[in-house]
Protein backbone atom coordinates (compact mmCIF):
# COMPACT_ATOMS: atom_id res chain seq x y z
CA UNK A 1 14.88 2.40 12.33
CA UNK A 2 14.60 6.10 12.31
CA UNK A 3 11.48 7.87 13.63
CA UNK A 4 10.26 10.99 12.70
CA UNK A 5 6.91 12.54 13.59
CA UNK A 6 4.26 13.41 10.74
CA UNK A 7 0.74 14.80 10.37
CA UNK A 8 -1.45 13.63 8.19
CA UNK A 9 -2.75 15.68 5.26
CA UNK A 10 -4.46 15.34 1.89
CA UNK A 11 -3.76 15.65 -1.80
CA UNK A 12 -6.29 17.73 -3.47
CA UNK A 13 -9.34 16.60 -1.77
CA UNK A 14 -9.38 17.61 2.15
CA UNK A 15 -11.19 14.42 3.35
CA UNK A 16 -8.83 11.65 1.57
CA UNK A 17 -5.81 11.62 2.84
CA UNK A 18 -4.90 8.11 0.97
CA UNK A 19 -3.80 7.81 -2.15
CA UNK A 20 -5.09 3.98 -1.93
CA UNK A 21 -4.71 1.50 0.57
CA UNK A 22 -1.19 1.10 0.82
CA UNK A 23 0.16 4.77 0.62
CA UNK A 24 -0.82 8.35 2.42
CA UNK A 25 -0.32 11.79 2.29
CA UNK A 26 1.50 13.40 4.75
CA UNK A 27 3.44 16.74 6.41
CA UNK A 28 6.15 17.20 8.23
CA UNK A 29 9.19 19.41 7.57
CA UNK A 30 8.23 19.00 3.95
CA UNK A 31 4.61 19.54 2.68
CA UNK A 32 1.85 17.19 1.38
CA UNK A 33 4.27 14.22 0.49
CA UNK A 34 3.06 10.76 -1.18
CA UNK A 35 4.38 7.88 1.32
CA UNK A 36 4.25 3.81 0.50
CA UNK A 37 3.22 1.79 3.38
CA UNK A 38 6.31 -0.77 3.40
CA UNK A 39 5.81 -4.37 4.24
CA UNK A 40 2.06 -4.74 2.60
CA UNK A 41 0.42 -4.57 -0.75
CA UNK A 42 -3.25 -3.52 -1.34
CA UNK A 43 -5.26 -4.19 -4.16
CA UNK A 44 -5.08 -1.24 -6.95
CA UNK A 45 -7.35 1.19 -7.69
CA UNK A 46 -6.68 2.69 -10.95
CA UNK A 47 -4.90 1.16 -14.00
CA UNK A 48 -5.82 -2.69 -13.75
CA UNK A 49 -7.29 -3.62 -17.29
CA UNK A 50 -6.61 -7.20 -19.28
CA UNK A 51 -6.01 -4.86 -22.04
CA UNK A 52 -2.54 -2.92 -20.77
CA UNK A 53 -2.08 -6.51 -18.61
CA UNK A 54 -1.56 -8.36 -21.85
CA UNK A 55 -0.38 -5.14 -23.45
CA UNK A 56 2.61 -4.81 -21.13
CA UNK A 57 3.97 -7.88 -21.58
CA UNK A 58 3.40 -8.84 -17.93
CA UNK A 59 1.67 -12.11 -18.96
CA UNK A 60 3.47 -12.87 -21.67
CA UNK A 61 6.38 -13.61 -18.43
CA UNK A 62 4.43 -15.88 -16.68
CA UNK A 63 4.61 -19.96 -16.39
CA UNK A 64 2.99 -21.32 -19.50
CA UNK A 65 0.36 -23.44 -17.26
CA UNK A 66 -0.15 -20.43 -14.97
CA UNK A 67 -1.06 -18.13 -17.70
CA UNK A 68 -3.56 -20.93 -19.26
CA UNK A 69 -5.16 -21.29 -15.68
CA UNK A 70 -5.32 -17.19 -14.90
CA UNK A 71 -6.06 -16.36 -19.03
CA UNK A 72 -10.02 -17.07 -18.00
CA UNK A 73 -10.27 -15.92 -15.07
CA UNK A 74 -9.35 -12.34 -16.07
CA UNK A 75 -12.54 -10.86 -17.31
CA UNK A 76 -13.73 -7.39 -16.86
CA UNK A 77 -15.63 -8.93 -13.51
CA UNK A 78 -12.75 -9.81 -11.99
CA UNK A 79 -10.76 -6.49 -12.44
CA UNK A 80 -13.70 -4.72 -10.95
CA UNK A 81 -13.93 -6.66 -8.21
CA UNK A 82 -10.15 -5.87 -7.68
CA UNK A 83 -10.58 -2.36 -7.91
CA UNK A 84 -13.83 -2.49 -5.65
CA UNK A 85 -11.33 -4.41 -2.91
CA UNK A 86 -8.85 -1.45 -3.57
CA UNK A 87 -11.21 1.60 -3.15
CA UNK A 88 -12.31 -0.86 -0.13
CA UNK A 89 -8.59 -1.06 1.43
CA UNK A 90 -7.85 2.85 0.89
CA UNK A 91 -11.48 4.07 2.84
CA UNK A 92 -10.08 2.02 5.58
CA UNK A 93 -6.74 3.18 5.86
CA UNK A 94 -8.64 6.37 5.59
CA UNK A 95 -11.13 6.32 8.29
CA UNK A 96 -8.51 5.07 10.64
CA UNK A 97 -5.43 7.89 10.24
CA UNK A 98 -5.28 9.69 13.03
CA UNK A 99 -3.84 13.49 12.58
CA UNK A 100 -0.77 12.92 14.74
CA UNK A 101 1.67 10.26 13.19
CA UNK A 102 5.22 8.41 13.52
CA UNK A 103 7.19 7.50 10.24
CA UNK A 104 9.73 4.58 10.34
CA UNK A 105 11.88 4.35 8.06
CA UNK A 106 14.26 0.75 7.22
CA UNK A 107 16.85 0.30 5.12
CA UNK A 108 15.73 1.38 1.69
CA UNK A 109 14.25 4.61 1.85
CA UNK A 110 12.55 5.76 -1.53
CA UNK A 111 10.85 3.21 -4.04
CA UNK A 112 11.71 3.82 -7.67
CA UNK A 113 8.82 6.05 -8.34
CA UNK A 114 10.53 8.75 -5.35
CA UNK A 115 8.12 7.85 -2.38
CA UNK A 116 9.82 7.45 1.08
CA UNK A 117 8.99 3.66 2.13
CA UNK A 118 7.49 3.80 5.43
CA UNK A 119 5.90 2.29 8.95
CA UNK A 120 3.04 4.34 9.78
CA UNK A 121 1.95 4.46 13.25
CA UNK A 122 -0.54 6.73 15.60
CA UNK A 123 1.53 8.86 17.87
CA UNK A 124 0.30 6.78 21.31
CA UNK A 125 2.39 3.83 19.30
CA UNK A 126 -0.20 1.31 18.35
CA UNK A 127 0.58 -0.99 15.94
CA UNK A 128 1.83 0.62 12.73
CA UNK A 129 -1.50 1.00 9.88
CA UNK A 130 1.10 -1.73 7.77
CA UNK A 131 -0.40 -3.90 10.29
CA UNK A 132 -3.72 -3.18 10.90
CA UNK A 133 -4.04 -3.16 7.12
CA UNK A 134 -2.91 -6.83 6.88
CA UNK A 135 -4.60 -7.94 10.01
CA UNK A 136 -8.18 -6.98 8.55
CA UNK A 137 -7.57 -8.28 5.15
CA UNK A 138 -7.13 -5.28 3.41
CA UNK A 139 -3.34 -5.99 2.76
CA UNK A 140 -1.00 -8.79 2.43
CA UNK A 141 2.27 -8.86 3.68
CA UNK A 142 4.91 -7.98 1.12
CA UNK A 143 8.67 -7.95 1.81
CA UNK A 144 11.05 -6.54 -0.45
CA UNK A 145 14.61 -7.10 0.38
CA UNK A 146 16.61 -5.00 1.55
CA UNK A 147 13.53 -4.48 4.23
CA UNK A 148 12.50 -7.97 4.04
CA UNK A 149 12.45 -8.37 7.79
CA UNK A 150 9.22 -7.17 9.27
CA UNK A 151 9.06 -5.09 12.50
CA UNK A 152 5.78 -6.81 13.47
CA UNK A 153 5.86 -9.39 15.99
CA UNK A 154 3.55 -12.42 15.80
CA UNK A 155 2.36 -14.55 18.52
CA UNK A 156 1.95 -18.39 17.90
């Protein structure tokens, strides 16, 4: 893994420096740059609605008896709670950026939408936020190959 030393910064708004609760804003030799936390998944908060969900065809893919057991559960209740959790997940990640960071980088290095795929970690080398996310239930773990092997060890 390659390290390379970051501070954090913010999009247009000078006290969020998350995007949402798996991806930051940050600086280093390039300015104000959207990363994605690898290795987790938080909750979204924008663009979660049955309407583009069924709309997209995403549904339509699913196991027959898995769609007929999600179909009522997806009401406009539960896609604000989801989005709740998400706005949730991102003040956390948040409140606990420090200024001063360290970007890992694995194998794969940008996501199809251009954002470097990253390990985020305070400069003193704590765990990585990826982990701190996931071990306070804001994330879950979420391993994409070809960085499917975490960097986190776990104690039995």
């Amino acid at each position: 893994m390659k390290e390379i030393e970051v501070l954090r910064d913010h999009s247009k708004d000078p006290n969020k420096h998350c995007f949402d609760g798996d991806s930051a804003y940050v600086t280093g030799s390039y300015e104000n740059t959207l990363v994605r936390l690898l290795g987790i998944d938080a909750l979204e908060i924008r663009g979660l609605s049955l309407y583009y969900l069924e709309k997209s065809g995403f549904l339509d893919t699913l196991d027959r008896q898995l769609w007929k057991y999600l179909k009522p559960k997806l009401t406009g209740n539960s896609i604000q709670t989801h989005k709740k959790l998400g706005f949730e997940a991102r003040e956390y990640l948040n409140s606990i950026l420090e200024e001063k960071l360290v970007m890992s980088f694995d194998k794969e290095v940008f996501d199809k939408y251009g954002r470097a795929l990253v390990y985020l970690s305070p400069e003193d080398g704590q765990d990585t936020y990826n982990f701190r996310l996931v071990e306070t239930g804001h994330a879950i773990p979420y391993f994409i190959y070809s960085n499917a092997v975490s960097p986190w060890s776990y104690d039995s």
